[in-house]
PDB file of N, CA and C in Angstrom:
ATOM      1  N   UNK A   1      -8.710  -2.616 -13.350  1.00  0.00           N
ATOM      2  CA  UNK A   1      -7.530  -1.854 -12.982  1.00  0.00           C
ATOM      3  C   UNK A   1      -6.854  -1.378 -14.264  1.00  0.00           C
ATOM      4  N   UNK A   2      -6.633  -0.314 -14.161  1.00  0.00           N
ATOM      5  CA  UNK A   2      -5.989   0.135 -15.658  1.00  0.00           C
ATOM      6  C   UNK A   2      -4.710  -0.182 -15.641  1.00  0.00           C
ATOM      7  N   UNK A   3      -4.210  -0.455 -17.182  1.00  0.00           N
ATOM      8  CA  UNK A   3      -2.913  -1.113 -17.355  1.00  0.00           C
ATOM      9  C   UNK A   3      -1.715  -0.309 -16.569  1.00  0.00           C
ATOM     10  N   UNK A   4      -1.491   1.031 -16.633  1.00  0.00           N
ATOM     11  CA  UNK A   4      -0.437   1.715 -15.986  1.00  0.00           C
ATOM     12  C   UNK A   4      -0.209   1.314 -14.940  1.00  0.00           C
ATOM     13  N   UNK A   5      -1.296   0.750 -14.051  1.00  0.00           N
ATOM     14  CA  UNK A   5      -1.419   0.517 -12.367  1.00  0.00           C
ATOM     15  C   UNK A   5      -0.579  -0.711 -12.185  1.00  0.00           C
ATOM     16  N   UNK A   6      -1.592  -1.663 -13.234  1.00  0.00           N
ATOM     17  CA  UNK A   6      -0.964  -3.266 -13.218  1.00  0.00           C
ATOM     18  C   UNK A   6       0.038  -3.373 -12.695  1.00  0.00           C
ATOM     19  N   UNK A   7       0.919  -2.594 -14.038  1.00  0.00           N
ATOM     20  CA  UNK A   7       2.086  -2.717 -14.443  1.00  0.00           C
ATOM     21  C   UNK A   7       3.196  -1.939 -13.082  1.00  0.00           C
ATOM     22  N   UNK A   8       3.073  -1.348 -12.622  1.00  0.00           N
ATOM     23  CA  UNK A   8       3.542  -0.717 -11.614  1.00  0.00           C
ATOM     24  C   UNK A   8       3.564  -1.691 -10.640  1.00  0.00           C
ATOM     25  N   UNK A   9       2.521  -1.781 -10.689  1.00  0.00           N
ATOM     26  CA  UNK A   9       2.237  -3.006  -9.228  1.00  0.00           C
ATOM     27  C   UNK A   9       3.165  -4.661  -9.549  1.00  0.00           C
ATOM     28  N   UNK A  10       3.042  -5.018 -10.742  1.00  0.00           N
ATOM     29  CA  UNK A  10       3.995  -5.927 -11.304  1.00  0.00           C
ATOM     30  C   UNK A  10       5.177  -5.366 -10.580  1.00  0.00           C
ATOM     31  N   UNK A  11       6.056  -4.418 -11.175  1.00  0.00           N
ATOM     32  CA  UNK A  11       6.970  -4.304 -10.996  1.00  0.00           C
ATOM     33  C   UNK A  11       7.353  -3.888  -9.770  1.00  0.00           C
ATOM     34  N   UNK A  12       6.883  -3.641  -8.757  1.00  0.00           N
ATOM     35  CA  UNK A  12       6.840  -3.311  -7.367  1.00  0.00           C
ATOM     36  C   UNK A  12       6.378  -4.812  -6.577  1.00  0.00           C
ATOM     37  N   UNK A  13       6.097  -5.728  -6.839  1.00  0.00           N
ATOM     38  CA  UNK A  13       6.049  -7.120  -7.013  1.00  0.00           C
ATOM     39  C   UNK A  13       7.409  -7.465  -7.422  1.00  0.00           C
ATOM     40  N   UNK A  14       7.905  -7.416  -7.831  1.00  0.00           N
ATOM     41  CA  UNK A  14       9.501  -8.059  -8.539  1.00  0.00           C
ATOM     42  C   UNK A  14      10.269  -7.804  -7.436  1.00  0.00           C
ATOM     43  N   UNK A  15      10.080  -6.140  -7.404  1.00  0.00           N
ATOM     44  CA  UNK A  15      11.081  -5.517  -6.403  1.00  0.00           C
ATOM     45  C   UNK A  15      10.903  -5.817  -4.799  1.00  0.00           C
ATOM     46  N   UNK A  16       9.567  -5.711  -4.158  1.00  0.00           N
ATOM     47  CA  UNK A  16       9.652  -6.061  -3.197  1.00  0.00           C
ATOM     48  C   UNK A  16       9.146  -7.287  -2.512  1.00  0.00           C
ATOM     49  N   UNK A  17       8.979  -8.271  -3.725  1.00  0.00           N
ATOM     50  CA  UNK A  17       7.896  -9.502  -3.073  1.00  0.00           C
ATOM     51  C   UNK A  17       6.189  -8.746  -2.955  1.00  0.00           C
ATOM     52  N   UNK A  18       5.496  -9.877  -2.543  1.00  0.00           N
ATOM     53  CA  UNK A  18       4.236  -9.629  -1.976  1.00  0.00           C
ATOM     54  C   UNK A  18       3.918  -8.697  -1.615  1.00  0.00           C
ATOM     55  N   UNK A  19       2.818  -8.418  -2.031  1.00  0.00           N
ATOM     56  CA  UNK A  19       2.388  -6.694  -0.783  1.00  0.00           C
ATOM     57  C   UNK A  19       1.813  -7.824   0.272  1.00  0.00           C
ATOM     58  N   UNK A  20       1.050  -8.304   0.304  1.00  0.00           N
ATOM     59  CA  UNK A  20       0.681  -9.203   1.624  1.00  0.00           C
ATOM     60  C   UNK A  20       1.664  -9.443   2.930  1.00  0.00           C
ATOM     61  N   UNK A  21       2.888  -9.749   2.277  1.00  0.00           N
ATOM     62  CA  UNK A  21       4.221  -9.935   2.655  1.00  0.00           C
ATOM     63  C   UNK A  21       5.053  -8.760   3.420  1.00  0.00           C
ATOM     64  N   UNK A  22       4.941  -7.863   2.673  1.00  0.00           N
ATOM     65  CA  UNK A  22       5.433  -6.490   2.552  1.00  0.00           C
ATOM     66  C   UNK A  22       5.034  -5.784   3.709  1.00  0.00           C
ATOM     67  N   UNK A  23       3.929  -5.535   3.045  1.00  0.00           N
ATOM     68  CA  UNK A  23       3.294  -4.477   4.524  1.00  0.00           C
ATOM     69  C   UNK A  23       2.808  -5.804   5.708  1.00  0.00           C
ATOM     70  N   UNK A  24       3.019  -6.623   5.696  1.00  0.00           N
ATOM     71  CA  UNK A  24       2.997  -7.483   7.512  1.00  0.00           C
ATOM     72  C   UNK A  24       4.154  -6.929   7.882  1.00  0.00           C
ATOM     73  N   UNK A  25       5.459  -7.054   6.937  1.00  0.00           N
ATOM     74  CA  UNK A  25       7.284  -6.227   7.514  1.00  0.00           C
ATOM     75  C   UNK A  25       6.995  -5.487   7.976  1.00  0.00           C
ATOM     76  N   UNK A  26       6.234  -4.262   7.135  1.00  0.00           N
ATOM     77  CA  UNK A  26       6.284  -2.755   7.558  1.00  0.00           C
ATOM     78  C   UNK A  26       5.335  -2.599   8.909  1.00  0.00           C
ATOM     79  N   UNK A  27       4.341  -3.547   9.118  1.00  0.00           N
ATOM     80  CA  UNK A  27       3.214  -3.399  10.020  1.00  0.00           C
ATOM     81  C   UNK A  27       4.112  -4.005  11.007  1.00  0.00           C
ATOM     82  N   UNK A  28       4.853  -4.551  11.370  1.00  0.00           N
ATOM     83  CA  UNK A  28       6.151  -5.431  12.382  1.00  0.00           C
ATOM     84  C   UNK A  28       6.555  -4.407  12.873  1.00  0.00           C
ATOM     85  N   UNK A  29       7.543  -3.738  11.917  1.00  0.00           N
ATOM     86  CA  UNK A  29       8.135  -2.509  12.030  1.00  0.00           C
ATOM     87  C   UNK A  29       7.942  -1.299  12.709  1.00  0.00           C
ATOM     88  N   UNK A  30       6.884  -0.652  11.984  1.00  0.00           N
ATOM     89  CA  UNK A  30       5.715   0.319  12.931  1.00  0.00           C
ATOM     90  C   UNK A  30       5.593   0.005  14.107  1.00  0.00           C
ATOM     91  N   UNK A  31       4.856  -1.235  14.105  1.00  0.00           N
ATOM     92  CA  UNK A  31       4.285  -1.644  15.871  1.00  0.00           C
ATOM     93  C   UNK A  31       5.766  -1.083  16.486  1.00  0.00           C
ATOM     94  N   UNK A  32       6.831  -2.310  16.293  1.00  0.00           N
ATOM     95  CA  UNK A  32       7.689  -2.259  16.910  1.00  0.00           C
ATOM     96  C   UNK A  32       8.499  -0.899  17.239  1.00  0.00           C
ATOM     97  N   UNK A  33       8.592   0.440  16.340  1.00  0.00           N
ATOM     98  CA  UNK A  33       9.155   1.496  16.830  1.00  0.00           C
ATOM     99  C   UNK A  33       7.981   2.622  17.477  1.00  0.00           C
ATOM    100  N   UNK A  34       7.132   2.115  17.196  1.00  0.00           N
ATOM    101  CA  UNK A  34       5.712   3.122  18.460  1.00  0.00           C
ATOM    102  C   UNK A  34       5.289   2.008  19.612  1.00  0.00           C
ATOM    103  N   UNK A  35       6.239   1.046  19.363  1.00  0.00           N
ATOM    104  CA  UNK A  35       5.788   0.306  21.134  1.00  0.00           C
ATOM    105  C   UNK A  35       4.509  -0.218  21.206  1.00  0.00           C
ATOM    106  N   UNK A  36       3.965  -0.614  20.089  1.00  0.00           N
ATOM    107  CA  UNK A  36       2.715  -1.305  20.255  1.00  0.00           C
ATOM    108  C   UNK A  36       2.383  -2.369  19.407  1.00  0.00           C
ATOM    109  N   UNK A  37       1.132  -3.324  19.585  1.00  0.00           N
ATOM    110  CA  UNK A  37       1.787  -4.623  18.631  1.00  0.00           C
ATOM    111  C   UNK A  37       1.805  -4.535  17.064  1.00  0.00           C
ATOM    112  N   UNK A  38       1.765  -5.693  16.450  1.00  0.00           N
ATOM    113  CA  UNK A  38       1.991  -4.877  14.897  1.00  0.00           C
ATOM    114  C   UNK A  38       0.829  -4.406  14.437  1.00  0.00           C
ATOM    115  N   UNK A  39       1.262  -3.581  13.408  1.00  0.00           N
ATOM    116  CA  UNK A  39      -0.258  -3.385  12.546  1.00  0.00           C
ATOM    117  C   UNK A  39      -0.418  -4.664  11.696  1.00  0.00           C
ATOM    118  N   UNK A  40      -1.518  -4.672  11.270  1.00  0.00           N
ATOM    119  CA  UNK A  40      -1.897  -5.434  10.250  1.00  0.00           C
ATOM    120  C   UNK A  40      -2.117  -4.875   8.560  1.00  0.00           C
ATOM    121  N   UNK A  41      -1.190  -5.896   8.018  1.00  0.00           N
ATOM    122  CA  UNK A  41      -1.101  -5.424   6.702  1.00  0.00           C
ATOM    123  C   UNK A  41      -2.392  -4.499   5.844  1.00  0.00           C
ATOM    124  N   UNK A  42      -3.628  -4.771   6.251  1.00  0.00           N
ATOM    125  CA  UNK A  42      -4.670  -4.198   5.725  1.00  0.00           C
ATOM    126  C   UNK A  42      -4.826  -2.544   5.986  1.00  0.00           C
ATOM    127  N   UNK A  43      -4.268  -2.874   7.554  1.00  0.00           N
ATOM    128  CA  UNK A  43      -3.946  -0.828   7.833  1.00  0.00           C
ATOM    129  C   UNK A  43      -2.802  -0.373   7.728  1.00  0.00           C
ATOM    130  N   UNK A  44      -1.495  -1.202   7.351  1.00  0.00           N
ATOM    131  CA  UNK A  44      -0.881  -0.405   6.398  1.00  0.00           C
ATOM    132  C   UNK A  44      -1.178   0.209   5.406  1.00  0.00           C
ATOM    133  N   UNK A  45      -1.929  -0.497   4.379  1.00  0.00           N
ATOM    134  CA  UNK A  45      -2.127  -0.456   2.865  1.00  0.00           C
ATOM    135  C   UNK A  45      -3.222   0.875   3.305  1.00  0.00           C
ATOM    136  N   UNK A  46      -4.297   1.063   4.226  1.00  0.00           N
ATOM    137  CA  UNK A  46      -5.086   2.490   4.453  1.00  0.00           C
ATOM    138  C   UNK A  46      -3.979   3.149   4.805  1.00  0.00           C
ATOM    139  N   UNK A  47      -3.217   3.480   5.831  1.00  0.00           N
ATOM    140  CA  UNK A  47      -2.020   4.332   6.267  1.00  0.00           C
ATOM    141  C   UNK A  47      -1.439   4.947   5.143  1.00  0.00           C
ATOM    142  N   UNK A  48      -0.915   4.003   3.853  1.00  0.00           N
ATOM    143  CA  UNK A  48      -0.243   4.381   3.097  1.00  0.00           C
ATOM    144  C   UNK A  48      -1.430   5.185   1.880  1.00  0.00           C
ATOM    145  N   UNK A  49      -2.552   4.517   2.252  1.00  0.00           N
ATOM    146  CA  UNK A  49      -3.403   5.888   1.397  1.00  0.00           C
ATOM    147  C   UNK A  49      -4.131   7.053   1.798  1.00  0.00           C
ATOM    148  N   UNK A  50      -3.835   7.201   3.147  1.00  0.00           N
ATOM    149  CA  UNK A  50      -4.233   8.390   4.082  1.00  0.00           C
ATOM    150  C   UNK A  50      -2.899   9.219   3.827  1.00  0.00           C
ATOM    151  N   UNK A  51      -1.551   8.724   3.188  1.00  0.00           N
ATOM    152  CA  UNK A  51      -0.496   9.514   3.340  1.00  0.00           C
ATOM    153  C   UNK A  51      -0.905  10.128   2.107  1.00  0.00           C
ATOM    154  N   UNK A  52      -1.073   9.473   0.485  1.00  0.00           N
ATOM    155  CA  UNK A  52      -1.313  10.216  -0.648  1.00  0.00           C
ATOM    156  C   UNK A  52      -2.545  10.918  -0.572  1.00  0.00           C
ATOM    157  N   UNK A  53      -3.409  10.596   0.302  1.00  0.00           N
ATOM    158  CA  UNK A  53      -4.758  11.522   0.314  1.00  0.00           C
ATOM    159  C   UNK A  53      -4.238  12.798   0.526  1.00  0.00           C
ATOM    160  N   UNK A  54      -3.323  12.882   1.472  1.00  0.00           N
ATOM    161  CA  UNK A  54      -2.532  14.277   2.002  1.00  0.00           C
ATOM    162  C   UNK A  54      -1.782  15.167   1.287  1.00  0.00           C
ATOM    163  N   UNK A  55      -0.703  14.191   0.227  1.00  0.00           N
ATOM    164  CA  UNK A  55       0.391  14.786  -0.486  1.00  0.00           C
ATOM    165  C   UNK A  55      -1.068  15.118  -1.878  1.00  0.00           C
ATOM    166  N   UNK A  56      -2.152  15.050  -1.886  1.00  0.00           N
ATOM    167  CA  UNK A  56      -2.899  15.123  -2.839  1.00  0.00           C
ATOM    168  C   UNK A  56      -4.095  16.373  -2.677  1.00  0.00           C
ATOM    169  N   UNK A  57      -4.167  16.378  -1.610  1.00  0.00           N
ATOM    170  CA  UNK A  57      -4.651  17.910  -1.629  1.00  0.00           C
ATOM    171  C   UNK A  57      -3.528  19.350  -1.097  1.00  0.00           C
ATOM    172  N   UNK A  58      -2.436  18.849  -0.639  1.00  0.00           N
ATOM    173  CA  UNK A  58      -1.050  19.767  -1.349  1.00  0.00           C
ATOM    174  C   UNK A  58      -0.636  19.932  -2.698  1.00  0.00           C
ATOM    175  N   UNK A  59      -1.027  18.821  -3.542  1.00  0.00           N
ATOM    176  CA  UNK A  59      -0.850  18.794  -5.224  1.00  0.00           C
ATOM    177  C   UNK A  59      -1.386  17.997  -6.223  1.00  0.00           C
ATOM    178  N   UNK A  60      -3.038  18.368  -6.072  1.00  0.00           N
ATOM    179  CA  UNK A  60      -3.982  17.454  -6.611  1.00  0.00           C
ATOM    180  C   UNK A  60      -3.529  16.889  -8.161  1.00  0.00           C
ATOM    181  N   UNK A  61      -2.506  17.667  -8.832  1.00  0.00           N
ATOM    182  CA  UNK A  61      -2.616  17.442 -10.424  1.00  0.00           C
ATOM    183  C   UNK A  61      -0.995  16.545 -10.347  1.00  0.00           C
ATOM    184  N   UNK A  62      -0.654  16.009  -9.207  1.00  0.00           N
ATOM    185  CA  UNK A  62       0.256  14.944  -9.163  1.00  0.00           C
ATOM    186  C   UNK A  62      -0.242  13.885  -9.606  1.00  0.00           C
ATOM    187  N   UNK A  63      -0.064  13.192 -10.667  1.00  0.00           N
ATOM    188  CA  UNK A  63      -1.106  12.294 -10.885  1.00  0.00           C
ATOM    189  C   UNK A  63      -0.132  10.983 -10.446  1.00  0.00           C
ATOM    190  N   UNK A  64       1.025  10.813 -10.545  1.00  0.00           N
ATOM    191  CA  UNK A  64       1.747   9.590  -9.444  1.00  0.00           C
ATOM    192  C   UNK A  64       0.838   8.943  -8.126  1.00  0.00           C
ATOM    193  N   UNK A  65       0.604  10.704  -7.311  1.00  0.00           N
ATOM    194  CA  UNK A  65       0.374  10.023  -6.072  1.00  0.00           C
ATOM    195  C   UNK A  65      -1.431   9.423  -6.127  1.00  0.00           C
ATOM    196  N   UNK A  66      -2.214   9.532  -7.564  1.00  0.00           N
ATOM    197  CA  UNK A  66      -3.148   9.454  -7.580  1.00  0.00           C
ATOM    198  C   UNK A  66      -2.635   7.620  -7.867  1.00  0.00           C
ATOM    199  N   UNK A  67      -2.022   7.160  -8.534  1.00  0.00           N
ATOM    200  CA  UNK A  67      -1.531   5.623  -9.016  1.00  0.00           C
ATOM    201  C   UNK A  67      -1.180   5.657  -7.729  1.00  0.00           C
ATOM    202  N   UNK A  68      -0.783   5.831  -6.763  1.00  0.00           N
ATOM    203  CA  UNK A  68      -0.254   5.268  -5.613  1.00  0.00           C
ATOM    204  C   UNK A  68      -1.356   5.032  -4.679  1.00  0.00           C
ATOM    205  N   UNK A  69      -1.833   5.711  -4.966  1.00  0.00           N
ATOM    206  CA  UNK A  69      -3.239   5.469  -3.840  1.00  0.00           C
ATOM    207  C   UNK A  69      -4.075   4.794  -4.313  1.00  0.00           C
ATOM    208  N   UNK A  70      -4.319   4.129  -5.853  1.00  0.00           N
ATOM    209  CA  UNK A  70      -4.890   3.154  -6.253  1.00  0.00           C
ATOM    210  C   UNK A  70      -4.406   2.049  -6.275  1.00  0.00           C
ATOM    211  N   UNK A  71      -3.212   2.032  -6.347  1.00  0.00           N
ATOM    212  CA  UNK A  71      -2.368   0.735  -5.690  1.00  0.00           C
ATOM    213  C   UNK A  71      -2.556   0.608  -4.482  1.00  0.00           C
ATOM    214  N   UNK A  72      -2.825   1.071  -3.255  1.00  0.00           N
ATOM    215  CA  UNK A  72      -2.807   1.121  -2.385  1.00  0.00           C
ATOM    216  C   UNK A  72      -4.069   0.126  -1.935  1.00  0.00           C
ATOM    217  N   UNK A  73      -5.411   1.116  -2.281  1.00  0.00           N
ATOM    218  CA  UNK A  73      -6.225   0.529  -2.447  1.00  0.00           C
ATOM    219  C   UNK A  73      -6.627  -1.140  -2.923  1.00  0.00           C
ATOM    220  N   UNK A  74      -5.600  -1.155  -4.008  1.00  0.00           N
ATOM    221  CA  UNK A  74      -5.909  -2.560  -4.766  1.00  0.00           C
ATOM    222  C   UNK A  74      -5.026  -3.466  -3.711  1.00  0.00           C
ATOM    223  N   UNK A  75      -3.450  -3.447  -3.102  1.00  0.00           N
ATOM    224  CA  UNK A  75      -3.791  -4.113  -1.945  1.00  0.00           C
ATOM    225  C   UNK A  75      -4.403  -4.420  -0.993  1.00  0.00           C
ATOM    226  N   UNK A  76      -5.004  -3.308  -0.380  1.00  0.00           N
ATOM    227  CA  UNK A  76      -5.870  -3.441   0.906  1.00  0.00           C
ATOM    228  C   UNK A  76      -6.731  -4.705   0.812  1.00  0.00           C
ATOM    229  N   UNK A  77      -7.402  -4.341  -0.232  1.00  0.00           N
ATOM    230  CA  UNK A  77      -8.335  -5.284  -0.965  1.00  0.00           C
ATOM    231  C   UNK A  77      -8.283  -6.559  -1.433  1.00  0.00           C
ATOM    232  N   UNK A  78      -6.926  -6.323  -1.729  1.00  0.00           N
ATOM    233  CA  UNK A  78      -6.593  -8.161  -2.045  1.00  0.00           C
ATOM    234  C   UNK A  78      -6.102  -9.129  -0.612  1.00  0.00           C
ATOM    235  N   UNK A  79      -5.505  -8.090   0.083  1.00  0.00           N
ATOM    236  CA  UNK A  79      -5.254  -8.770   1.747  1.00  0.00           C
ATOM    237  C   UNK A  79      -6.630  -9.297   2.267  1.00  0.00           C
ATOM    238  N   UNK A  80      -7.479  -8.516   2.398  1.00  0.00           N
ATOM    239  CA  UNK A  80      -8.746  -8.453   2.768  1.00  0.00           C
ATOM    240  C   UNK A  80      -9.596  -9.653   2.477  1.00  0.00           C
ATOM    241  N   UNK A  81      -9.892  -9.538   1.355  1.00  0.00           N
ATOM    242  CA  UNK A  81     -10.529 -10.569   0.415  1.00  0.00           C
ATOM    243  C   UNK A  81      -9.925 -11.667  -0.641  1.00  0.00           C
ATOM    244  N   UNK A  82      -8.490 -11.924  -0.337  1.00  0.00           N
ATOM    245  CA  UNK A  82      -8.188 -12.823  -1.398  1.00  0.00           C
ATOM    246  C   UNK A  82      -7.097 -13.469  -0.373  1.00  0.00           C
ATOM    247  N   UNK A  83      -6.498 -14.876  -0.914  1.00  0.00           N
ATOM    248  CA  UNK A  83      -5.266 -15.675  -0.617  1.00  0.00           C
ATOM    249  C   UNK A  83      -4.502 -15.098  -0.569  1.00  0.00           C
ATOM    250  N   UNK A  84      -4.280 -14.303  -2.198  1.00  0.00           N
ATOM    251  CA  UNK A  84      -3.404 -13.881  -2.888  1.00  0.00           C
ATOM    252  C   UNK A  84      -2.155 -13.539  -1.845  1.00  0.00           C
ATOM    253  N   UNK A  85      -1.119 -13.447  -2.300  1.00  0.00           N
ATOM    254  CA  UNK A  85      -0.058 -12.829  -1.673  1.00  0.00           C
ATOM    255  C   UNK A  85       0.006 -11.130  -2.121  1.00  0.00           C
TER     256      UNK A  85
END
């Protein structure tokens, strides 16, 4: 993972706790205002990179939403396959 990402992700860690943590809230959330049960944190973390896939072929040379969708990715992945929080 390249350092810029880390480090983002660190600090988005400080700020919001766990992504493990995080997106189960947001997957609560969702369910709960479309009336269906929750999502699971793993299809948040795709959801939220199906959103930059989008804002990325509206403005491929955004390179933010390109770190966002690799963060994205690097949660999915750690929900998936790790303890980790």
């Amino acid at each position: 993972m390249q350092k810029r990402i880390k480090e983002i992700l660190d600090d988005r860690q400080q700020e919001y706790g766990s992504a493990r943590n995080n997106f189960t809230a947001i997957g609560r959330m969702w369910g709960a205002l479309l009336a269906i049960e929750d999502i699971e944190p793993e299809i948040v973390a795709l959801m939220f990179d199906a959103a930059k896939s989008v804002r990325i072929v509206a403005n491929p040379e955004h390179e933010d939403s390109w770190i966002d969708k690799e963060g994205y990715i690097h949660h999915g992945k750690q929900i998936v396959f790790t303890n980790e929080p």
